[in-house]
C-alpha atoms as a PDB file:
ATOM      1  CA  UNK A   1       0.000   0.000   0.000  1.00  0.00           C
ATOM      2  CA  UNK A   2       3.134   2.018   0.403  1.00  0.00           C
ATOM      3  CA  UNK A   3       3.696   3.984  -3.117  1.00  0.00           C
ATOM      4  CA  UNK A   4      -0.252   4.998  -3.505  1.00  0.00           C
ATOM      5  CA  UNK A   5      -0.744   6.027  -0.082  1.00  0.00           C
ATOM      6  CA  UNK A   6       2.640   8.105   0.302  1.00  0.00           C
ATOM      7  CA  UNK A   7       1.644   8.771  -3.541  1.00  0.00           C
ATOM      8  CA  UNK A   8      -1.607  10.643  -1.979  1.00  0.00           C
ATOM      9  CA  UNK A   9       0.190  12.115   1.181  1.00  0.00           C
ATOM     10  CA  UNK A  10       2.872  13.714  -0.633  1.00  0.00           C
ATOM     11  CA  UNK A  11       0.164  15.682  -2.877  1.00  0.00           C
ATOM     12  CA  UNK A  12      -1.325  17.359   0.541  1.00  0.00           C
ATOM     13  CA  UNK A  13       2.098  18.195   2.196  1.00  0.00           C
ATOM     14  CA  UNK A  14       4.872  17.634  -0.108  1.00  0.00           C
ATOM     15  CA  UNK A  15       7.150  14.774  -0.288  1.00  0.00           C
ATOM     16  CA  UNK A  16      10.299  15.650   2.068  1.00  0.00           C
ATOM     17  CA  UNK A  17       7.718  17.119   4.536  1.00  0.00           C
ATOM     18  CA  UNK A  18       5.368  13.327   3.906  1.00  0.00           C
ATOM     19  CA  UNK A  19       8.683  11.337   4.573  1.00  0.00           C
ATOM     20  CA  UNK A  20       9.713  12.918   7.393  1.00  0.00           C
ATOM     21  CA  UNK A  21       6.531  13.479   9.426  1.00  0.00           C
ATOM     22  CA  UNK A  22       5.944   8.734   8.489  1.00  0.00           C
ATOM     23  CA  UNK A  23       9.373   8.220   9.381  1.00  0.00           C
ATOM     24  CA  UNK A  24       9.243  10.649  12.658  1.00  0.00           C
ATOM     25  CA  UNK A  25       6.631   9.123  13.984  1.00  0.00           C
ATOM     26  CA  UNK A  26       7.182   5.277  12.836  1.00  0.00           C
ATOM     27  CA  UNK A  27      10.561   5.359  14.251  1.00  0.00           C
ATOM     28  CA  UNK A  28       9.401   7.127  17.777  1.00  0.00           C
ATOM     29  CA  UNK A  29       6.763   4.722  17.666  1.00  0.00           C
ATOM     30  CA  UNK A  30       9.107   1.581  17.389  1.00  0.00           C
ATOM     31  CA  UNK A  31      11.726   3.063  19.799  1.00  0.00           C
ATOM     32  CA  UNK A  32       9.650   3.640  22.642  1.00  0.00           C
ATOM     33  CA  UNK A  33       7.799   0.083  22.276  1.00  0.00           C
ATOM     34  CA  UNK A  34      11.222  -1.830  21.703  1.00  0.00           C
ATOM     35  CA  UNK A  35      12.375   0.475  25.065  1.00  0.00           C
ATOM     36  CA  UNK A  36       9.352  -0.853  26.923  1.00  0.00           C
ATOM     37  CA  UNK A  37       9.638  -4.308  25.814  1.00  0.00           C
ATOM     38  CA  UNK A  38      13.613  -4.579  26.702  1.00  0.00           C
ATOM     39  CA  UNK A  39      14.815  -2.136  29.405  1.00  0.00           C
ATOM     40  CA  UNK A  40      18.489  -2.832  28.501  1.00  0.00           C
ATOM     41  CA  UNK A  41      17.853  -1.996  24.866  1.00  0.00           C
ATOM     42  CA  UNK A  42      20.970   0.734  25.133  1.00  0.00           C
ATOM     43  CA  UNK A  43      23.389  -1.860  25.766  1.00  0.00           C
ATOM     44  CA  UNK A  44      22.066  -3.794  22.609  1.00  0.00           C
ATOM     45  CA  UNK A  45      22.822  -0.694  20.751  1.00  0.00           C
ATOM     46  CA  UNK A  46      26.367  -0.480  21.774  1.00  0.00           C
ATOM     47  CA  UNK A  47      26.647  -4.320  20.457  1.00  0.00           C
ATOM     48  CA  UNK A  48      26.049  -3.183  17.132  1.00  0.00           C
ATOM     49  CA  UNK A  49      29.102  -2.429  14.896  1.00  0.00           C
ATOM     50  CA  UNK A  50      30.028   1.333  13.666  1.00  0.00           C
ATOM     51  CA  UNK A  51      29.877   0.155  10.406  1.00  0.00           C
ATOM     52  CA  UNK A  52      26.456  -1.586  10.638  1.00  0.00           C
ATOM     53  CA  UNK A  53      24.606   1.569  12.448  1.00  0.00           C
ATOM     54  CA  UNK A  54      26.372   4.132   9.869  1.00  0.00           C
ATOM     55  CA  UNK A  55      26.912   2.746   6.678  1.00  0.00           C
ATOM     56  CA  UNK A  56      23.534   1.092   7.120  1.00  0.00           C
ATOM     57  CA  UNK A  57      22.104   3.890   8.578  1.00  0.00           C
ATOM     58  CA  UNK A  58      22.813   6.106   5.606  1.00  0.00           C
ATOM     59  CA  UNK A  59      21.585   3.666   2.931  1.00  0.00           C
ATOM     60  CA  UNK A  60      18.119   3.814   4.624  1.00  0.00           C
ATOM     61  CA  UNK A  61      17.458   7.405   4.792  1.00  0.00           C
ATOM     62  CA  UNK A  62      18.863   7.341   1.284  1.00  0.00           C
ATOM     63  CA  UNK A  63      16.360   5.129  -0.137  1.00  0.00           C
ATOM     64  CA  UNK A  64      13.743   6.650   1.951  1.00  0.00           C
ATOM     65  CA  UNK A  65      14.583  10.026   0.499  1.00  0.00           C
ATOM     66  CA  UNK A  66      14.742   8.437  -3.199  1.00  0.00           C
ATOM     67  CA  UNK A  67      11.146   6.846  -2.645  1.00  0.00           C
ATOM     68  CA  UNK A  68       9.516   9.585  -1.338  1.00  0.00           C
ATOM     69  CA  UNK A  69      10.876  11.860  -3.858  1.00  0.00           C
ATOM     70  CA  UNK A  70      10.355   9.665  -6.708  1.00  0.00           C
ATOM     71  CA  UNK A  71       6.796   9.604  -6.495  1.00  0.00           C
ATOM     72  CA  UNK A  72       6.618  13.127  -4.551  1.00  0.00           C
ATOM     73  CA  UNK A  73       7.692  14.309  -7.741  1.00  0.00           C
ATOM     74  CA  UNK A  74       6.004  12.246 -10.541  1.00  0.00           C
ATOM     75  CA  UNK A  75       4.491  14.504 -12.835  1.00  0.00           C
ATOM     76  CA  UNK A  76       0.951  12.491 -12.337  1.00  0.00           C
ATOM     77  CA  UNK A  77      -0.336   9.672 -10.487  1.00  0.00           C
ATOM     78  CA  UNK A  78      -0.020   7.472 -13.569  1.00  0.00           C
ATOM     79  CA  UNK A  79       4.067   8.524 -13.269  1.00  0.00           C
ATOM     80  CA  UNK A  80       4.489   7.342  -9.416  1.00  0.00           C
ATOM     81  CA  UNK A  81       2.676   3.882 -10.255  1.00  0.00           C
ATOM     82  CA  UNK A  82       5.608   3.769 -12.631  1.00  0.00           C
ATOM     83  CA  UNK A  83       8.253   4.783 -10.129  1.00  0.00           C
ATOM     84  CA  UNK A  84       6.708   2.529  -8.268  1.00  0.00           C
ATOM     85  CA  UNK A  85       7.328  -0.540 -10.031  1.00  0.00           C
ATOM     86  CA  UNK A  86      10.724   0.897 -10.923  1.00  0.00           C
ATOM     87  CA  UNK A  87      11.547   1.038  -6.713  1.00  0.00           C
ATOM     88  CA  UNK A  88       9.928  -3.171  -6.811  1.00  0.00           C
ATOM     89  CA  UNK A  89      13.474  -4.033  -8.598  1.00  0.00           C
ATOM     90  CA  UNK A  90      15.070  -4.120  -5.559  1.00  0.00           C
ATOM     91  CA  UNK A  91      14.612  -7.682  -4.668  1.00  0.00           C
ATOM     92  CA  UNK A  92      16.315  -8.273  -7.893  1.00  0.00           C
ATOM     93  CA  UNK A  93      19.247  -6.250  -6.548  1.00  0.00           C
ATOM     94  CA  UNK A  94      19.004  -7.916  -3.061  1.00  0.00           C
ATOM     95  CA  UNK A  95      19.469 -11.179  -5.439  1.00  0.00           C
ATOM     96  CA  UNK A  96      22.375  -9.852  -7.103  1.00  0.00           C
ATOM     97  CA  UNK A  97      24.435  -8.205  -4.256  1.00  0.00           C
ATOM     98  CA  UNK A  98      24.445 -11.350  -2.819  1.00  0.00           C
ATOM     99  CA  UNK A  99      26.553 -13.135  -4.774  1.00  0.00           C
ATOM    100  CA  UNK A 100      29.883 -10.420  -3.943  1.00  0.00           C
ATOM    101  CA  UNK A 101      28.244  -9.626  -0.348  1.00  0.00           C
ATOM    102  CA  UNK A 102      26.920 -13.068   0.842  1.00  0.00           C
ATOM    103  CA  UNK A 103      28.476 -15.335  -1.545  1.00  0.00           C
ATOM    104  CA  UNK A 104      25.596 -16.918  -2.618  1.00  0.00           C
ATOM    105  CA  UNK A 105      26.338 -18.783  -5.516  1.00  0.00           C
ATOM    106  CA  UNK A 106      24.933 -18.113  -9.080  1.00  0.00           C
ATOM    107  CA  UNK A 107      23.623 -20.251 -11.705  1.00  0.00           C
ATOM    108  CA  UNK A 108      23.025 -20.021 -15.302  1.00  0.00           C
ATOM    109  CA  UNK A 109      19.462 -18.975 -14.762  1.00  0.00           C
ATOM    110  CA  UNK A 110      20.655 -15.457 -13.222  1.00  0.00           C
ATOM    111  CA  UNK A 111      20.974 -13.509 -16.301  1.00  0.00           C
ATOM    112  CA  UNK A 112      18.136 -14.380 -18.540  1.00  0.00           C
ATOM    113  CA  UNK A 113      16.203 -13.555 -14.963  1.00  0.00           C
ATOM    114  CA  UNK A 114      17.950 -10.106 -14.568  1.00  0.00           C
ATOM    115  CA  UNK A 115      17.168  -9.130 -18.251  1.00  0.00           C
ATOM    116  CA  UNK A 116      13.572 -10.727 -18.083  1.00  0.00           C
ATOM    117  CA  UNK A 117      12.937  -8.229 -14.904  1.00  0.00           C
ATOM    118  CA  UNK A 118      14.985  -5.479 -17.074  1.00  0.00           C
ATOM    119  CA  UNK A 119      12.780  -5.962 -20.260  1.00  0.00           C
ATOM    120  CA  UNK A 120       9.744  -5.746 -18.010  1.00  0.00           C
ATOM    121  CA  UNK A 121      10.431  -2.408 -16.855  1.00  0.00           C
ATOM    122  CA  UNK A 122      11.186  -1.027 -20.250  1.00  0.00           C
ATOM    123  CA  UNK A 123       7.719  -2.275 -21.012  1.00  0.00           C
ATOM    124  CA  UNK A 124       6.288  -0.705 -18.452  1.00  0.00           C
ATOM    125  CA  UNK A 125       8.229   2.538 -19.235  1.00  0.00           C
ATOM    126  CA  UNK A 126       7.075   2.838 -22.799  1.00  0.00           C
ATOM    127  CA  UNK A 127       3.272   3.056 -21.754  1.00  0.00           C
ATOM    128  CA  UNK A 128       3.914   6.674 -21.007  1.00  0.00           C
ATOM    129  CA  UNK A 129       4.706   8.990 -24.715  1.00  0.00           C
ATOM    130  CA  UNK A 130       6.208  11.445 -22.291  1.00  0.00           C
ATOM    131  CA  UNK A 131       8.949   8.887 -20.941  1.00  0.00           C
ATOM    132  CA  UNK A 132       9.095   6.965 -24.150  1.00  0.00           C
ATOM    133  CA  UNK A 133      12.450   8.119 -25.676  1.00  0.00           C
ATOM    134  CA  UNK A 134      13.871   8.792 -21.816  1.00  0.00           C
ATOM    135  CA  UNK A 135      13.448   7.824 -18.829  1.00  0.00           C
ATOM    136  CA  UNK A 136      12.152  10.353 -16.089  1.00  0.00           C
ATOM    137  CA  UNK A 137      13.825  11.819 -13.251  1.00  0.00           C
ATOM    138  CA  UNK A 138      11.435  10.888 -10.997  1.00  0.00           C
ATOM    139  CA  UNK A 139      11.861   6.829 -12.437  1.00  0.00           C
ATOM    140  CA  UNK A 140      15.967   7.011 -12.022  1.00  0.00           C
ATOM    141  CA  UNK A 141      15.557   8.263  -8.264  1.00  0.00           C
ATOM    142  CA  UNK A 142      13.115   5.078  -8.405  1.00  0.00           C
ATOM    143  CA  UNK A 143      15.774   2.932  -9.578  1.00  0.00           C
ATOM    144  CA  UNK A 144      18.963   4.712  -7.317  1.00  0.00           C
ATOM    145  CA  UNK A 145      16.571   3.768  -4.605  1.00  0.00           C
ATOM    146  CA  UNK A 146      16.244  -0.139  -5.769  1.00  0.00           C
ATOM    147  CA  UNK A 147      20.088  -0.510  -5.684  1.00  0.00           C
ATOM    148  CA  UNK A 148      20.434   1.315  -2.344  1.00  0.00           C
ATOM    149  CA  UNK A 149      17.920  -1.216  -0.827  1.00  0.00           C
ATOM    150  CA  UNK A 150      19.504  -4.142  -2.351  1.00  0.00           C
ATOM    151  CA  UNK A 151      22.629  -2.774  -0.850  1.00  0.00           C
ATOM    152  CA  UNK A 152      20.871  -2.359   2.311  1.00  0.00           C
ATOM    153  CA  UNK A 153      19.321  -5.131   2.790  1.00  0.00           C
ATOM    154  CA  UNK A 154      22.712  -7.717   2.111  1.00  0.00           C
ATOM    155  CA  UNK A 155      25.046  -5.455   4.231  1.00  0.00           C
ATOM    156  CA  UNK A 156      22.434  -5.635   7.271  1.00  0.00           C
ATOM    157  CA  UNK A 157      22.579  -9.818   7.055  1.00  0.00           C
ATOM    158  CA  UNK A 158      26.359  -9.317   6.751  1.00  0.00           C
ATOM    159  CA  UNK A 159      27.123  -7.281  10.045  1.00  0.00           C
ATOM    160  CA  UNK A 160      23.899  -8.325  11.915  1.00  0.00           C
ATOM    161  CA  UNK A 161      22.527 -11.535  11.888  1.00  0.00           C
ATOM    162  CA  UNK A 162      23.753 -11.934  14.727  1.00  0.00           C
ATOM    163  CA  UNK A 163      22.380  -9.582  16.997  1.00  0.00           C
ATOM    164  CA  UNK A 164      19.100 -10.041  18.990  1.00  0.00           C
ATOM    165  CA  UNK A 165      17.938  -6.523  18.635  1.00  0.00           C
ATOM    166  CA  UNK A 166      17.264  -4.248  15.482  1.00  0.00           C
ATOM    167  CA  UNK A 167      18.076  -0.741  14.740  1.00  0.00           C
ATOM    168  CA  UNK A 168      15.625  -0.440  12.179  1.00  0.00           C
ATOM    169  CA  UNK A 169      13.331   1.828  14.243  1.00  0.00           C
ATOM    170  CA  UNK A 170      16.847   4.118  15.005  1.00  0.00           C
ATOM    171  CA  UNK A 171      17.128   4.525  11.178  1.00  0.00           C
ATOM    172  CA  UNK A 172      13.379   5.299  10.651  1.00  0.00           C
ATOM    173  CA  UNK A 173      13.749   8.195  13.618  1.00  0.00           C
ATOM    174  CA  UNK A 174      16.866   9.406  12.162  1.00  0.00           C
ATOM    175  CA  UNK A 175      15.578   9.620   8.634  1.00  0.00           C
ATOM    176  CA  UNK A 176      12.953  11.485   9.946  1.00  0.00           C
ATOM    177  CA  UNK A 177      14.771  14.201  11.751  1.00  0.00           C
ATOM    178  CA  UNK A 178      17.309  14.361   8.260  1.00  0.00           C
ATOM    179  CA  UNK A 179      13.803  14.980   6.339  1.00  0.00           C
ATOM    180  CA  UNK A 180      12.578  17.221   9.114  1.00  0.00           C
ATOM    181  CA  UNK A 181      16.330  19.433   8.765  1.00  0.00           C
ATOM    182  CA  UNK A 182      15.938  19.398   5.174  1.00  0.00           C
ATOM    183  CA  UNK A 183      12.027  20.647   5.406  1.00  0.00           C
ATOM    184  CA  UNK A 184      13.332  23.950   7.099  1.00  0.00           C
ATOM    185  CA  UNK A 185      15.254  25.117   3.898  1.00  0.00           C
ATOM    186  CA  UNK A 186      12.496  24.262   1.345  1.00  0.00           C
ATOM    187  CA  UNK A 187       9.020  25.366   1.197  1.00  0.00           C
ATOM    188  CA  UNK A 188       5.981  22.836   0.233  1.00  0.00           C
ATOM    189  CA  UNK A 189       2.398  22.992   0.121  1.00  0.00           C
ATOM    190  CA  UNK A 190       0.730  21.836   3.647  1.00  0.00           C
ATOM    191  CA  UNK A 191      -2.768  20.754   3.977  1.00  0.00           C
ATOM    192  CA  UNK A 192      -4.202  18.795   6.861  1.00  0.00           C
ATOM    193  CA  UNK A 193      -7.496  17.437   7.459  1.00  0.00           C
ATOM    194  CA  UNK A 194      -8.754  14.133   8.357  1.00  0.00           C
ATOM    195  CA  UNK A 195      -8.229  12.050   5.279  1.00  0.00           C
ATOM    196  CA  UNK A 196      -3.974  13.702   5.796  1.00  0.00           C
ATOM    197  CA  UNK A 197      -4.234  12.165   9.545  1.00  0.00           C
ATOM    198  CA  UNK A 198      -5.725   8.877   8.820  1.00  0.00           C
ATOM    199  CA  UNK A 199      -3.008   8.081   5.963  1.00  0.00           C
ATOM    200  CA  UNK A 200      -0.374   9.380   8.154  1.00  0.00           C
ATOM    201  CA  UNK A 201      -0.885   6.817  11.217  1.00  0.00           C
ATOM    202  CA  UNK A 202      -1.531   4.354   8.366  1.00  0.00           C
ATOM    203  CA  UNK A 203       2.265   4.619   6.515  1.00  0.00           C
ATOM    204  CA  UNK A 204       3.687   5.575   9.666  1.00  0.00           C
ATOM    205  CA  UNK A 205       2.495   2.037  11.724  1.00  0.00           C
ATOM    206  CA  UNK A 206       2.656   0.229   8.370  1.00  0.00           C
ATOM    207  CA  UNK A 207       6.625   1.280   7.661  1.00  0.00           C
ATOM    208  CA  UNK A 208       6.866   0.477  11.426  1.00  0.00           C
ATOM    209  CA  UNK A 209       5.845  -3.468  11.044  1.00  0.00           C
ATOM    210  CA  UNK A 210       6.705  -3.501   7.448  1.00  0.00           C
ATOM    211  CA  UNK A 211      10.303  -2.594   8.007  1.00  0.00           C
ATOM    212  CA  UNK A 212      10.539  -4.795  11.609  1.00  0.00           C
ATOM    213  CA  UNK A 213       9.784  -7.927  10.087  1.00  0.00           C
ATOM    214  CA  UNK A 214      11.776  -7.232   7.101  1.00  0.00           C
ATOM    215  CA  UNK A 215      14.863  -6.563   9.143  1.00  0.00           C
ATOM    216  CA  UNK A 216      14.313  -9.340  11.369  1.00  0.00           C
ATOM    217  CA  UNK A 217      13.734 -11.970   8.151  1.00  0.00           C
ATOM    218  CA  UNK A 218      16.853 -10.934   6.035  1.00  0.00           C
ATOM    219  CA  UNK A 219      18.654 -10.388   9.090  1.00  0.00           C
ATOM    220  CA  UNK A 220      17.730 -14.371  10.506  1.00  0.00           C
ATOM    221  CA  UNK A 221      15.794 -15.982   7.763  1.00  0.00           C
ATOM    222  CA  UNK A 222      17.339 -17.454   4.215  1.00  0.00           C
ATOM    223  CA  UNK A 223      17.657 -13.936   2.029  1.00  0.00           C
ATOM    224  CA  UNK A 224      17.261 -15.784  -0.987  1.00  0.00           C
ATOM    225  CA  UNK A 225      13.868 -17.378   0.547  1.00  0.00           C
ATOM    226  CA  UNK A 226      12.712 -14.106   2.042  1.00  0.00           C
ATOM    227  CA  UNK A 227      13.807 -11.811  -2.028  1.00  0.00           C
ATOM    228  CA  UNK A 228      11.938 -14.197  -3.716  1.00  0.00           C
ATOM    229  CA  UNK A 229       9.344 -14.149  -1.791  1.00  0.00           C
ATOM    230  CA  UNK A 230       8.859 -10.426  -2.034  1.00  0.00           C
ATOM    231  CA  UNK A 231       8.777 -10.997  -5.978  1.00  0.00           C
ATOM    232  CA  UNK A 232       4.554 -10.227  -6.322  1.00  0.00           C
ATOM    233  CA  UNK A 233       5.645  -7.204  -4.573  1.00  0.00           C
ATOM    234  CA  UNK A 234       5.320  -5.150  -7.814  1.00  0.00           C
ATOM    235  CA  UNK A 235       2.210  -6.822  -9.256  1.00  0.00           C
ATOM    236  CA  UNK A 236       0.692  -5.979  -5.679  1.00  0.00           C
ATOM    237  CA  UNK A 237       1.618  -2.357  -5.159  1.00  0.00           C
ATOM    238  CA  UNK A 238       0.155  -1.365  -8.266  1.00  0.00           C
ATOM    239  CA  UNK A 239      -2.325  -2.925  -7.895  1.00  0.00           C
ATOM    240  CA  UNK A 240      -3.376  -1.459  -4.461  1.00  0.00           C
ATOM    241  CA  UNK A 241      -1.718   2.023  -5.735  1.00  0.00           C
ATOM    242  CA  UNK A 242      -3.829   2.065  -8.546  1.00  0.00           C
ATOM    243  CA  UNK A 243      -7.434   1.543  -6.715  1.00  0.00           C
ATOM    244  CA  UNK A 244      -6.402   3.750  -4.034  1.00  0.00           C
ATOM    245  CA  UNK A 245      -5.302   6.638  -6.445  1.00  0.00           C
ATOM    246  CA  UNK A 246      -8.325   5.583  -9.066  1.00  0.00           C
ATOM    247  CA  UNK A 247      -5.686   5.211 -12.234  1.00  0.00           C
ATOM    248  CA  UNK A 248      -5.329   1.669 -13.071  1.00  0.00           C
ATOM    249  CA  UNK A 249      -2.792   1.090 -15.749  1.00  0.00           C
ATOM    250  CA  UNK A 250      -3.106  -0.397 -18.935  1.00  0.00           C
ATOM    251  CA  UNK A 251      -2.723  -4.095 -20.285  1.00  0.00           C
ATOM    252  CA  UNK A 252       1.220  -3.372 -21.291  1.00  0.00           C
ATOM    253  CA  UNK A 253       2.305  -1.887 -17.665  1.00  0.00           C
ATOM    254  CA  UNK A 254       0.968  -4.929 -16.201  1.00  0.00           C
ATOM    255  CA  UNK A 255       2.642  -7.184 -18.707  1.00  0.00           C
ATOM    256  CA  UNK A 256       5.894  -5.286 -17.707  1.00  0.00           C
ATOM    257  CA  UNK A 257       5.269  -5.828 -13.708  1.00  0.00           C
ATOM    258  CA  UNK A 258       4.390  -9.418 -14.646  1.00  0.00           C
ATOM    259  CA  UNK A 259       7.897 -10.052 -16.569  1.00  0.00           C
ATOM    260  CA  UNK A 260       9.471  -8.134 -13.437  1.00  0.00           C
ATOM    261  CA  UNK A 261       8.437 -10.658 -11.191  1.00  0.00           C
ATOM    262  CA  UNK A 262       8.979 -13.467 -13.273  1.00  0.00           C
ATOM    263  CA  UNK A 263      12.563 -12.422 -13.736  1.00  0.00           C
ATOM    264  CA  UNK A 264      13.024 -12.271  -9.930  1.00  0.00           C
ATOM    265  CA  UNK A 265      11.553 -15.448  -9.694  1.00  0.00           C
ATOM    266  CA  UNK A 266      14.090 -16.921 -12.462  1.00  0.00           C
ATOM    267  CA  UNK A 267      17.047 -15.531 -10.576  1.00  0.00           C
ATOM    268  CA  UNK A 268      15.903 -16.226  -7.558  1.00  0.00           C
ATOM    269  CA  UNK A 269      15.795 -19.924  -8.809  1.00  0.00           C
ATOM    270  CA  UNK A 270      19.706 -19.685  -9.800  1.00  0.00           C
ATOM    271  CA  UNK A 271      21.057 -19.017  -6.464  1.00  0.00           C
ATOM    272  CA  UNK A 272      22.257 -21.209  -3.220  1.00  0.00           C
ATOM    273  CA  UNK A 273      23.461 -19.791  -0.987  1.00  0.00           C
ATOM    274  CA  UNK A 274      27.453 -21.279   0.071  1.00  0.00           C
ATOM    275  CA  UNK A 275      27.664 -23.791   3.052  1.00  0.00           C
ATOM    276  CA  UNK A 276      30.229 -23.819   4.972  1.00  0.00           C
ATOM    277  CA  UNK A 277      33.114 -26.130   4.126  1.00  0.00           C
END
């Protein structure tokens, strides 16, 4: 529900001003119930690595920043479905940073996969006559965003599997507050009313489980089980973004977000991950 919802949100207050005011609240939201629910939550903290809590920590609020921004600034609702599909590579990414990150191993299946996905979104691009010969800012902030996550997603297995707590709720606060610093130098429009409120408790607990249990699966769970399993991700979303925002798209978009998910499916198929020897 993600891209139509923060697709509608971003049109009453502006996307930098959306993204901080989901993320400010989500990650309050998770801190103070993971403080509640484990009083010695700031010694778990200091277990984490430097590496994991920066380098990680970055990578989130850059994606969040991307997504919010790619469909923030869409040119129409029809536009930040497309972004939106765009952003559903990542679990092709997660896939494919794997193999250098995780060593999982590849097969012969993970290239025609990766161009399947790849021939999918061009597809899906070409519905549009206004991002026919190029593709739109608002789609490569989509993309940036994919590989960030990918990124994310592998690095946060690789220097925390181990630990019993997450910081995902840290990152969502302190994306917030970097939104929140960047709101003071920019002006956007700001309307608030009742429909504004109810979507903004919606995205803000929704990030708040979504990105929990996402965190706590690729962090504990098989990452080639949990990518692949996130492959009707962008058949879903636009589906649900296109009721909610009333702008279905037409027969060759979802052709494209069917070929997507196929392709993640065939690469997902190509990959073990290593055993120890």
């Amino acid at each position: 529900m993600s891209v139509g919802v923060a697709r509608s949100l971003s049109e009453k207050m502006g996307p930098i001003t959306a993204g901080a005011m989901v993320y400010g609240i989500g990650g309050i939201l998770g801190l103070t119930i993971q403080a509640l629910k484990n009083p010695g939550i700031k010694q778990s903290y200091r277990n984490f690595s430097l590496r994991y809590l920066l380098i990680c920590g970055i990578l989130f609020a850059a994606y969040m920043l991307c997504f919010y921004l790619a469909l923030g600034l869409s040119s129409s609702r029809s536009e930040s479905l497309l972004a939106g599909l765009v952003n559903y590579l990542w679990p092709l990414f997660i896939l494919a940073f794997s193999i250098p990150i995780l060593n999982t191993r590849p097969g012969a299946l993970l290239f025609p996969g990766a161009l399947l996905s790849a021939i999918g979104i061009l597809l899906a691009v070409s519905t549009g006559t206004a991002i026919f010969s190029s593709w739109s800012f608002p789609c490569l902030l989509a993309l940036a965003g994919a590989i960030i996550w990918g990124l994310y997603a592998n690095l946060s297995r690789k220097w925390a599997a181990d630990s019993k707590e997450s910081a995902v709720f840290f990152f969502m606060a302190a994306t917030g507050l970097l939104l929140f610093c960047i709101r003071l130098f920019i002006r956007e429009p700001m309307t608030w009313n009742f429909q504004v409120s109810l979507e903004l408790m919606f995205l803000a607990i929704a990030s708040n489980l979504a990105y929990f249990f996402f965190e706590l699966s690729m962090r504990k769970g098989d990452i080639v089980l949990v990518a692949s399993a996130s492959n009707l991700t962008p058949v879903l979303s636009v589906l649900a973004g296109g009721l909610y925002l009333g702008c279905l798209p037409g027969p060759r978009f979802w052709i494209g977000a069917l070929l997507v998910s196929t392709g993640a499916v065939i690469c997902k198929l190509s990959l073990k991950e290593k055993t120890p020897s």
